[in-house]
Protein backbone atom coordinates (compact mmCIF):
# COMPACT_ATOMS: atom_id res chain seq x y z
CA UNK A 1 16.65 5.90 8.12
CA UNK A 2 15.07 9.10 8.45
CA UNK A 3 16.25 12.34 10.30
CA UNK A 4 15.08 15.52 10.80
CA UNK A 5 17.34 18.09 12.00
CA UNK A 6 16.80 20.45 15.34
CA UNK A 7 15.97 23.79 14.10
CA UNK A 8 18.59 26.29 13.44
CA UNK A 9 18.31 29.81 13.81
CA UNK A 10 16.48 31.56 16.35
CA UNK A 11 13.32 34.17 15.85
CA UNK A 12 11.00 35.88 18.77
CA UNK A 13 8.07 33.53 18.09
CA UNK A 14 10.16 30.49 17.46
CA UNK A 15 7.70 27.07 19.06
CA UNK A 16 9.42 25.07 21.55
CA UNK A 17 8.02 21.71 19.99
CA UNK A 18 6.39 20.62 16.22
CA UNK A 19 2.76 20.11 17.44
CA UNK A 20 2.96 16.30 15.28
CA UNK A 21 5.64 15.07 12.48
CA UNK A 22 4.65 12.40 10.49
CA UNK A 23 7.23 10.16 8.48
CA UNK A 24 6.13 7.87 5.28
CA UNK A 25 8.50 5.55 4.10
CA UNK A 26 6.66 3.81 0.85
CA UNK A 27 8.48 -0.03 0.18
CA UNK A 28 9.60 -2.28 0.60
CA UNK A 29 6.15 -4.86 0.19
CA UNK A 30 6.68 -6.13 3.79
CA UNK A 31 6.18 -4.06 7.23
CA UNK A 32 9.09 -3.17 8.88
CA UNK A 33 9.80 -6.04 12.16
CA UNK A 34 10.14 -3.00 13.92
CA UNK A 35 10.54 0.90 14.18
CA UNK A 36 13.69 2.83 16.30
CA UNK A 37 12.92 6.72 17.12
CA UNK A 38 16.42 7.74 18.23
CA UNK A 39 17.15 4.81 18.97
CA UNK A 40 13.97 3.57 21.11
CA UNK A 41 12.01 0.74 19.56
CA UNK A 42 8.25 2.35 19.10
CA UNK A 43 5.60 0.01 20.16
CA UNK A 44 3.52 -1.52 17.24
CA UNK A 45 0.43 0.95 17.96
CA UNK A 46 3.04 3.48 17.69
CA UNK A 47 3.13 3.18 13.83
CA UNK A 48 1.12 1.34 10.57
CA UNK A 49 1.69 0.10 7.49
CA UNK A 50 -0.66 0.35 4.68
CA UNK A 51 -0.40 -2.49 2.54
CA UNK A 52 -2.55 -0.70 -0.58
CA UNK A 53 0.45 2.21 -0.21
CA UNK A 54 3.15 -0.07 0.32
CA UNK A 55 3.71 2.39 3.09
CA UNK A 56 4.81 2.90 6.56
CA UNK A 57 3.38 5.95 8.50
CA UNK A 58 4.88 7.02 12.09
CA UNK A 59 3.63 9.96 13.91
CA UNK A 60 5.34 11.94 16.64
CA UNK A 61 3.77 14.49 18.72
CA UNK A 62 4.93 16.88 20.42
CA UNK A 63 8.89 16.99 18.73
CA UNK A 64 11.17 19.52 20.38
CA UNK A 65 12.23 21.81 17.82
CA UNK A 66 15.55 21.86 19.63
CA UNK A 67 16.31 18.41 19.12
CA UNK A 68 17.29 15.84 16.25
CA UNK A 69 14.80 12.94 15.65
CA UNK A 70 15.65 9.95 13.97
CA UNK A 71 13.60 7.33 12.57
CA UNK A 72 14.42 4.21 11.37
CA UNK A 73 12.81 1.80 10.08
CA UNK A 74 14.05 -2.13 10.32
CA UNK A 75 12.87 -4.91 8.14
CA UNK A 76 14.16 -8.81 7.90
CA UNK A 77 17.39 -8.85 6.58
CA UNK A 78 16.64 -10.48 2.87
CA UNK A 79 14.23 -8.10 2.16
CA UNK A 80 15.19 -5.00 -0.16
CA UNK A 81 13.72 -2.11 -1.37
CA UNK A 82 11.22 -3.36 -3.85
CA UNK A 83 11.95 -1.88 -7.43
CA UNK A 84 8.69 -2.89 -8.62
CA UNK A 85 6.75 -1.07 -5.72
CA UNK A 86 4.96 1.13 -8.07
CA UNK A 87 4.05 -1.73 -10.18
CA UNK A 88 2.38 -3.68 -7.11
CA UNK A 89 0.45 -0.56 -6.22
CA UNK A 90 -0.71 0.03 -9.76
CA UNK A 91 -2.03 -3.46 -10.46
CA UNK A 92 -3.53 -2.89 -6.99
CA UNK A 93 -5.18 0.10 -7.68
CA UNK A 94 -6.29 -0.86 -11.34
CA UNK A 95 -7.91 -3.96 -9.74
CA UNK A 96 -10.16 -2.20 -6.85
CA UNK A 97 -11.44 0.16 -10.16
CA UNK A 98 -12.03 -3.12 -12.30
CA UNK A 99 -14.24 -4.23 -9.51
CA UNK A 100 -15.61 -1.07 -9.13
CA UNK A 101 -16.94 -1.17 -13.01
CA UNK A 102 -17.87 -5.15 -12.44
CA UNK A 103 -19.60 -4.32 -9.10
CA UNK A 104 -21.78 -1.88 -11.65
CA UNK A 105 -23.09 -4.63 -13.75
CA UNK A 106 -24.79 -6.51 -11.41
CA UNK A 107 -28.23 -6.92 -12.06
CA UNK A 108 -27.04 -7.56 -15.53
CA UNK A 109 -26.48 -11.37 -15.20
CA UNK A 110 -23.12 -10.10 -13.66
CA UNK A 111 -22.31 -11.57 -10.71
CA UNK A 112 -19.13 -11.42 -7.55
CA UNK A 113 -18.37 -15.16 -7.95
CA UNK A 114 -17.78 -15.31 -11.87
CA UNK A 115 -15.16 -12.35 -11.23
CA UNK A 116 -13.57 -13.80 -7.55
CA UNK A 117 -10.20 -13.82 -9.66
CA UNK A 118 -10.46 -9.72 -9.54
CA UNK A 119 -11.85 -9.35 -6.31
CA UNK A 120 -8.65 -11.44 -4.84
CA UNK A 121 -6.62 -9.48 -6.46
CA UNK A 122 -8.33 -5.75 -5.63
CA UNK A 123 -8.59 -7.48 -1.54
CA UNK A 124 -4.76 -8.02 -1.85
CA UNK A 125 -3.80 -4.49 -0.60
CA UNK A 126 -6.09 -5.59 2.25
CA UNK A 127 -4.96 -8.92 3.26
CA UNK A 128 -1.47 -7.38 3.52
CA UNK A 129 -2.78 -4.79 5.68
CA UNK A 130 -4.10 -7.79 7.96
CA UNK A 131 -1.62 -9.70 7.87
CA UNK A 132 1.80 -8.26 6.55
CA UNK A 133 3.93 -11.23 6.97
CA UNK A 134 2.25 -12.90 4.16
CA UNK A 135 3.15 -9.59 1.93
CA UNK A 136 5.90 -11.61 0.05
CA UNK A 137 3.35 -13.85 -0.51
CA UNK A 138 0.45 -12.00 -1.81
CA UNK A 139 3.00 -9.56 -3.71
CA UNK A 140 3.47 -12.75 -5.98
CA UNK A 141 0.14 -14.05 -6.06
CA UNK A 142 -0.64 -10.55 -7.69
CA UNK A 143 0.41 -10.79 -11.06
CA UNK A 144 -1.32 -14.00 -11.23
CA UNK A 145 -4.90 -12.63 -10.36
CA UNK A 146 -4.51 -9.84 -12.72
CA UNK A 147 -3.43 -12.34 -15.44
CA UNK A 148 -6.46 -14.48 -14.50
CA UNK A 149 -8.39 -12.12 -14.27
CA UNK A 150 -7.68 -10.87 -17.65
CA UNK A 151 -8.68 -14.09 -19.35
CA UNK A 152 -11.82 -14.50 -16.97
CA UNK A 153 -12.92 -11.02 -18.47
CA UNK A 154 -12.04 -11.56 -21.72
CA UNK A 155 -14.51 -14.44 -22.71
CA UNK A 156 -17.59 -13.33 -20.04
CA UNK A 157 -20.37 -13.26 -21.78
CA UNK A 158 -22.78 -11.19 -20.26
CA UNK A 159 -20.64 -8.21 -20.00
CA UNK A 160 -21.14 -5.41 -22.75
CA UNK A 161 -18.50 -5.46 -24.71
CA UNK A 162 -17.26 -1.83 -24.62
CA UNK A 163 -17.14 -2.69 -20.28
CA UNK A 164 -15.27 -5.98 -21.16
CA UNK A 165 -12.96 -3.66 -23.44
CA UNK A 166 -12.48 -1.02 -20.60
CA UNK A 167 -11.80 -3.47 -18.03
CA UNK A 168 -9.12 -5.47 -20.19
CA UNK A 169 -7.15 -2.48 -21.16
CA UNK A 170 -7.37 -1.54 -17.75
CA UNK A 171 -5.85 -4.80 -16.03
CA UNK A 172 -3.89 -6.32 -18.87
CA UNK A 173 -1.01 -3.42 -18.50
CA UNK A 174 -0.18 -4.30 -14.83
């Protein structure tokens, strides 16, 4: 739960509203079911989650300045704030850049469907984005990928082997 106070204090050009407040909440790796301003359930266009981020945006317009808002966000009751968030968004970020340097080699008898291990695991940010209910899901399928993907890399032969090196050292810490 989020709140932002009225304004306090009073000064000639003082604005009667806050032209748009935005609230991010990053974790836990699932959306929230649903999300109460003061109270009122928003309607699901009235807020996203990003599932890259681990995040959930909501943007107000037009906030009196005069009043308190509160926002608060409600998620299925066994879910907790993820401790490993940053982990989950690290191996998701080093896996869209080990793609990135893959998608770079082709043309070099490097090709998408040797690597699918590390393109599953740099769309995962993605799927949850399109599907968050499955988040708990693809959350653990993560650390898989990456390992996979780290023994895929390791022994493919037609990558140079300072890329191979690069790419290894990048995934093999998440």
């Amino acid at each position: 739960m989020v709140t932002m106070s009225a304004a306090k204090g009073k000064y000639d050009e003082l604005p009667s509203k806050r032209d748009a407040v935005t609230f991010e909440i990053l974790g836990p790796h699932v959306a929230p079911q649903s999300v109460l301003v003061n109270g009122n359930a928003l309607p699901t266009n009235g807020w996203t989650y990003d599932g890259n981020r681990l995040c959930t945006s909501v943007i107000l317009d037009d906030v009196p300045t005069s009043k308190s808002i509160t926002v608060q966000f409600v998620y299925p009751e066994a879910v907790g704030i993820d401790s490993k968030q940053n982990d989950v968004t690290r191996c998701i970020s080093r896996s869209e850049k080990a793609k990135e340097l893959l998608d770079q080699q082709w043309g070099k008898h490097v090709y998408p469907e040797d690597y699918y291990c590390v393109l599953d695991a740099a769309e995962t940010g993605d799927r949850i984005c399109a599907n968050p209910s499955n988040a708990t899901k693809e959350v653990s399928a993560l650390h898989s990928l990456v390992k996979e993907s780290v023994s895929v890399l390791g022994s493919y032969a037609p990558l140079d082997d300072d890329v191979r090196k690069r790419l290894v050292a990048l995934l093999g810490t998440c």
